[in-house]
PDB file of N, CA and C in Angstrom:
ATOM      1  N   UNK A   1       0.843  -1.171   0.000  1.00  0.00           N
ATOM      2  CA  UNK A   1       0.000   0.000   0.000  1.00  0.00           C
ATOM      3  C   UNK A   1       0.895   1.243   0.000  1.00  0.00           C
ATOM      4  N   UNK A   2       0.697   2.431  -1.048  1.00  0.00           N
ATOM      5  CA  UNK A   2       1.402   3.534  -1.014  1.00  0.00           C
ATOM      6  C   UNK A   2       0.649   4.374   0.308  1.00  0.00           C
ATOM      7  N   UNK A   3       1.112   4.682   0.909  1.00  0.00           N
ATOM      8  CA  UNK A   3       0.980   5.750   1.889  1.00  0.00           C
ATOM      9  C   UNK A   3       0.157   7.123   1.323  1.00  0.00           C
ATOM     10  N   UNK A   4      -0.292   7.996   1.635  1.00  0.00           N
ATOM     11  CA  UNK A   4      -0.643   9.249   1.207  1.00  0.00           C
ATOM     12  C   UNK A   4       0.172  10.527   1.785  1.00  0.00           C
ATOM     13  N   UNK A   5       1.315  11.272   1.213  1.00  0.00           N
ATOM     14  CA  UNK A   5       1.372  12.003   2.145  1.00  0.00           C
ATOM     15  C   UNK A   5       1.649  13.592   1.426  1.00  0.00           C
ATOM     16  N   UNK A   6       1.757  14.346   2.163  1.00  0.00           N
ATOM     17  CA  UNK A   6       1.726  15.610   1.696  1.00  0.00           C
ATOM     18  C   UNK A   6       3.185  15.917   0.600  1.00  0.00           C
ATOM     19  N   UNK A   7       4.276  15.598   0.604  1.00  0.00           N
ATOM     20  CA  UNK A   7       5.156  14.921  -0.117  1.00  0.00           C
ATOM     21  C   UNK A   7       5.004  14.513  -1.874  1.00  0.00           C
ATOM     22  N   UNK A   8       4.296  13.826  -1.350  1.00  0.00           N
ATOM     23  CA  UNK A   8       3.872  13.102  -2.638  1.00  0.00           C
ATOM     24  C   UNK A   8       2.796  14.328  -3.625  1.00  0.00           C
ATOM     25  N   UNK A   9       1.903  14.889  -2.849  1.00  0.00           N
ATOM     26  CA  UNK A   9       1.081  15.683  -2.828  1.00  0.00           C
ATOM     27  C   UNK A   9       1.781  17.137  -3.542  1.00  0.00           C
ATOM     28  N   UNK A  10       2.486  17.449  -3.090  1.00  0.00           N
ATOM     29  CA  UNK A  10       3.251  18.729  -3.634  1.00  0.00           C
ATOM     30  C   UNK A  10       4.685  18.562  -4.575  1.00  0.00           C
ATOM     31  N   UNK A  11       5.171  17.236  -5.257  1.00  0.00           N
ATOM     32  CA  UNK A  11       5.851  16.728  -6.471  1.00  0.00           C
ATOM     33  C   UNK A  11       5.456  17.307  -7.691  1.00  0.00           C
ATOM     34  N   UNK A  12       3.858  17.506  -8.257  1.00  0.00           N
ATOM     35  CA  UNK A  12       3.135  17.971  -9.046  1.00  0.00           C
ATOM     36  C   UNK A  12       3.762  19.050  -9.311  1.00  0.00           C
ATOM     37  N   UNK A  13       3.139  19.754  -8.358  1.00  0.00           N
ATOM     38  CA  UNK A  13       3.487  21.194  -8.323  1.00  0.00           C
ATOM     39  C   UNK A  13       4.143  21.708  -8.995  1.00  0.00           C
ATOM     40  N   UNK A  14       5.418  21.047  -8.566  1.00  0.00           N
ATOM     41  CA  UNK A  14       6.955  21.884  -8.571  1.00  0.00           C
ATOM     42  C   UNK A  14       7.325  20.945 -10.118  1.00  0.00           C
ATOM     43  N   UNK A  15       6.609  20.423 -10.527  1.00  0.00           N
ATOM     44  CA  UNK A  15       6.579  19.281 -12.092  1.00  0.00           C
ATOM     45  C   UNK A  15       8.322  18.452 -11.962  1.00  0.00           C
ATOM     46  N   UNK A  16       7.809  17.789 -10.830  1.00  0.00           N
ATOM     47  CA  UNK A  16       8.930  16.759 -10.422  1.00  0.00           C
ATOM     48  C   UNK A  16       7.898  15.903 -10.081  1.00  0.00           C
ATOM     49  N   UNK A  17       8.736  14.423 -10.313  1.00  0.00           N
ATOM     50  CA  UNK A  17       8.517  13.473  -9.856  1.00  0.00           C
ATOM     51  C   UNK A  17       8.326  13.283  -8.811  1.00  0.00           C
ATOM     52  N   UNK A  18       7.497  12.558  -7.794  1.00  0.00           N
ATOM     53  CA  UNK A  18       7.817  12.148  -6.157  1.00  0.00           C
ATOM     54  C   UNK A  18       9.159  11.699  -5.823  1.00  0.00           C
ATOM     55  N   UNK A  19       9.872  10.932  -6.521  1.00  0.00           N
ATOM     56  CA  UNK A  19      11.291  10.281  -6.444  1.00  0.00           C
ATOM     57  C   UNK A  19      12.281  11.359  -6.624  1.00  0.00           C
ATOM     58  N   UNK A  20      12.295  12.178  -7.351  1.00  0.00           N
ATOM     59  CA  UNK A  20      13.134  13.420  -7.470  1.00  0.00           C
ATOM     60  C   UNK A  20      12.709  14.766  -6.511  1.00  0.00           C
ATOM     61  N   UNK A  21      11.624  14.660  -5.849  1.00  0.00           N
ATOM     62  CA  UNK A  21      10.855  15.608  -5.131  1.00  0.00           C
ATOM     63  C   UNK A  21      11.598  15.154  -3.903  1.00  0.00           C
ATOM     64  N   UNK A  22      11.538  14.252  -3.389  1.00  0.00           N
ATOM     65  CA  UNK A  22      11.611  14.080  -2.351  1.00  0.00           C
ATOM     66  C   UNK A  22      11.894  12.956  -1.824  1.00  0.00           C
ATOM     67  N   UNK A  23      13.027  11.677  -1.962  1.00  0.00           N
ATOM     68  CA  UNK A  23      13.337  10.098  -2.669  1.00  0.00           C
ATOM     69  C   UNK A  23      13.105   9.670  -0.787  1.00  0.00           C
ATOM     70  N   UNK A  24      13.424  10.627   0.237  1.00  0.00           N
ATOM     71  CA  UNK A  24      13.351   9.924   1.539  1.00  0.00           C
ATOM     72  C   UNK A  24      11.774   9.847   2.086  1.00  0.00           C
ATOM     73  N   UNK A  25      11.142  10.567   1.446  1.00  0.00           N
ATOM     74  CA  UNK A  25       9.466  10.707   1.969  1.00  0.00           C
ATOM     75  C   UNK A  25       8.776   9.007   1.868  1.00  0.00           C
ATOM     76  N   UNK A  26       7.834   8.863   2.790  1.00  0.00           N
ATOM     77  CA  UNK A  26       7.338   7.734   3.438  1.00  0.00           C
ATOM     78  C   UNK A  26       6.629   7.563   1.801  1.00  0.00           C
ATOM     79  N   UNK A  27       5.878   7.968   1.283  1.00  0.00           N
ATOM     80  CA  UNK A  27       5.633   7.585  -0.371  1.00  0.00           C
ATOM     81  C   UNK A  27       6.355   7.322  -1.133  1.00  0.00           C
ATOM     82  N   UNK A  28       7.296   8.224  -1.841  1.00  0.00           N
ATOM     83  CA  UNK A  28       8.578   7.421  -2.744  1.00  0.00           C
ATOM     84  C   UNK A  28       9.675   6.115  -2.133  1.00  0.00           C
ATOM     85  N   UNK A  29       9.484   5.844  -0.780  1.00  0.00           N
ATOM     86  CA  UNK A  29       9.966   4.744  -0.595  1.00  0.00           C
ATOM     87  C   UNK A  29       9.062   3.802  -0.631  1.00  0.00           C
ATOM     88  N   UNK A  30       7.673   4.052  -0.581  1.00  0.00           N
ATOM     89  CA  UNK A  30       6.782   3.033  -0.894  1.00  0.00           C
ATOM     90  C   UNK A  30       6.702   2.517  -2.131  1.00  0.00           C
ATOM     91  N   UNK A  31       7.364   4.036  -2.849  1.00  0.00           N
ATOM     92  CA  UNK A  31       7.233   3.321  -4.652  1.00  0.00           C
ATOM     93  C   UNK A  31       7.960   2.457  -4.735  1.00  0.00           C
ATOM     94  N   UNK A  32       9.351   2.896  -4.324  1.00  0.00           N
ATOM     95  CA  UNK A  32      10.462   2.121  -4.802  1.00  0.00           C
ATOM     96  C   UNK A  32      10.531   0.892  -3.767  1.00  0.00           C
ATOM     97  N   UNK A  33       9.717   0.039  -2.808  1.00  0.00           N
ATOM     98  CA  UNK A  33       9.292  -1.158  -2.766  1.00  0.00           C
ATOM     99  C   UNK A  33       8.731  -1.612  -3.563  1.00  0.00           C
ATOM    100  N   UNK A  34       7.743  -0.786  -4.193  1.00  0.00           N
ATOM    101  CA  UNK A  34       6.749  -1.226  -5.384  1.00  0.00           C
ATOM    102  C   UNK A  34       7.890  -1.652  -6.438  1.00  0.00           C
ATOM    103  N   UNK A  35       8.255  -1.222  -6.605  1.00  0.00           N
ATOM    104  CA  UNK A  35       9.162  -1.323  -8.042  1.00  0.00           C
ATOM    105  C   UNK A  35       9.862  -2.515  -7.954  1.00  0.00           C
ATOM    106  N   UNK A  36      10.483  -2.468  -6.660  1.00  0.00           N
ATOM    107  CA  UNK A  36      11.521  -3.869  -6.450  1.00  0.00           C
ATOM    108  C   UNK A  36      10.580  -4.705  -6.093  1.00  0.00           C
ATOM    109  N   UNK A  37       9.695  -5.224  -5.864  1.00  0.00           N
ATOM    110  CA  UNK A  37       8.463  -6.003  -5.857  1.00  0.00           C
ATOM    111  C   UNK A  37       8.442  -6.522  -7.061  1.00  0.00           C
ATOM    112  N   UNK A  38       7.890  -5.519  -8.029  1.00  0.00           N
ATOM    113  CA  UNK A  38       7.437  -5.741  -9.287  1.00  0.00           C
ATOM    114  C   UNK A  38       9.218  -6.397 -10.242  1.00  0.00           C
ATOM    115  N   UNK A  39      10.094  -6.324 -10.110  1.00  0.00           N
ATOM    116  CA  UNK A  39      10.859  -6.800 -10.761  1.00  0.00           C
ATOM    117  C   UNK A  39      11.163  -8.089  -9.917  1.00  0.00           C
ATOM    118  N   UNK A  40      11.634  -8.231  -9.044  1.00  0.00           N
ATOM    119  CA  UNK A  40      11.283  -9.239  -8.306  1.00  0.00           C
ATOM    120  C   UNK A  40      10.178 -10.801  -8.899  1.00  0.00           C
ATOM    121  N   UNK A  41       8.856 -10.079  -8.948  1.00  0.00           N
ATOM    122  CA  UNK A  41       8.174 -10.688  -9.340  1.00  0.00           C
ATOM    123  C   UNK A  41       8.390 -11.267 -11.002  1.00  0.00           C
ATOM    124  N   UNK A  42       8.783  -9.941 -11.834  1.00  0.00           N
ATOM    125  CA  UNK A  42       9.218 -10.413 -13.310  1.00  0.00           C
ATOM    126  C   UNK A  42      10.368 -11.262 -13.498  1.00  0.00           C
ATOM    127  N   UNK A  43      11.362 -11.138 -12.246  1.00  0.00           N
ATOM    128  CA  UNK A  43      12.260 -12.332 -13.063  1.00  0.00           C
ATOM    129  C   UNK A  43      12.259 -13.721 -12.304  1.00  0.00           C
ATOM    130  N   UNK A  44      11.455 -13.932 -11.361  1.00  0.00           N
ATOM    131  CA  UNK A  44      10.816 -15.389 -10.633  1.00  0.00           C
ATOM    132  C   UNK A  44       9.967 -15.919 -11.831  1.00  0.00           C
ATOM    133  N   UNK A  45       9.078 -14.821 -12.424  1.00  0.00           N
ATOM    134  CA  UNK A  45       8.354 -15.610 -13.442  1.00  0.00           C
ATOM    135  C   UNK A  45       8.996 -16.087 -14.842  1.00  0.00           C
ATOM    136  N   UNK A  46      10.182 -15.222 -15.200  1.00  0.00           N
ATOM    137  CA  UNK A  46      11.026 -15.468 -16.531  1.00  0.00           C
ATOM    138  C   UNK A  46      11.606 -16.821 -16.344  1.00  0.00           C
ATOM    139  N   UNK A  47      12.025 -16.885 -14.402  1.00  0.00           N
ATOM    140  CA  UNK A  47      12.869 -18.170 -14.481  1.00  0.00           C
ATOM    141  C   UNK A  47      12.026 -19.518 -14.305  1.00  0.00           C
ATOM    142  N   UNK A  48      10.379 -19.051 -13.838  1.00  0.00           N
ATOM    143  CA  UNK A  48       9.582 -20.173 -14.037  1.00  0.00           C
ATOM    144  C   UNK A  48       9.444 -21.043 -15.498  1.00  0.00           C
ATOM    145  N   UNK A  49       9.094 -19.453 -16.260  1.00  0.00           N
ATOM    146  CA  UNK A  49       8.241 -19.872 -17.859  1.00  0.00           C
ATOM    147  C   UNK A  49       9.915 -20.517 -18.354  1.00  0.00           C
ATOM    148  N   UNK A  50      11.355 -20.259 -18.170  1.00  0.00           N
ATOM    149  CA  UNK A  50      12.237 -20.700 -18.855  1.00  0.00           C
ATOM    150  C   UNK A  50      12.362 -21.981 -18.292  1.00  0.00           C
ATOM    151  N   UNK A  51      12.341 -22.612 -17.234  1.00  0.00           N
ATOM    152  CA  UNK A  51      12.237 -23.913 -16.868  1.00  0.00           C
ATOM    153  C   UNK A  51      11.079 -24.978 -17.102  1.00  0.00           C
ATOM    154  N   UNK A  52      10.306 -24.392 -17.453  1.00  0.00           N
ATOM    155  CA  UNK A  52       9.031 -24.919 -18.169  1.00  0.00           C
ATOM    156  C   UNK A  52       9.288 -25.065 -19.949  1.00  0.00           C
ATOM    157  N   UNK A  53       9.660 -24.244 -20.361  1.00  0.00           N
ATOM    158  CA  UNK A  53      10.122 -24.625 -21.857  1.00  0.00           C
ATOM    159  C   UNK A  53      11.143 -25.406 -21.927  1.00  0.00           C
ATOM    160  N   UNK A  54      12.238 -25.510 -20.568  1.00  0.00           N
ATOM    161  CA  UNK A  54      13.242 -27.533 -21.093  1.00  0.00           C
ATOM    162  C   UNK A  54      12.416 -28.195 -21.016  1.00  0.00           C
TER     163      UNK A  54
END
């Protein structure tokens, strides 16, 4: 779950990213779990589907 915080909230603004806004705020570290999650998840599945095609 991303957090909500004022942080994240005022990135817009300033037409920055949350990660470039502000990379220690309780949201952009939530992203960047998200992210390593999500790759995480993509290469468990590359090494599933490649062991399934020997």
């Amino acid at each position: 779950m991303i957090p909500r915080n004022i942080r994240l909230a005022e990135a817009p603004s300033y037409g920055m990213p949350a990660l470039a806004y502000d990379k220690q705020s309780r949201g952009a570290i939530a992203y960047l779990a998200l992210a390593g999650e999500l790759v995480r998840r993509q290469r468990r599945n590359s090494r599933t589907a490649a062991a399934q095609a020997t």
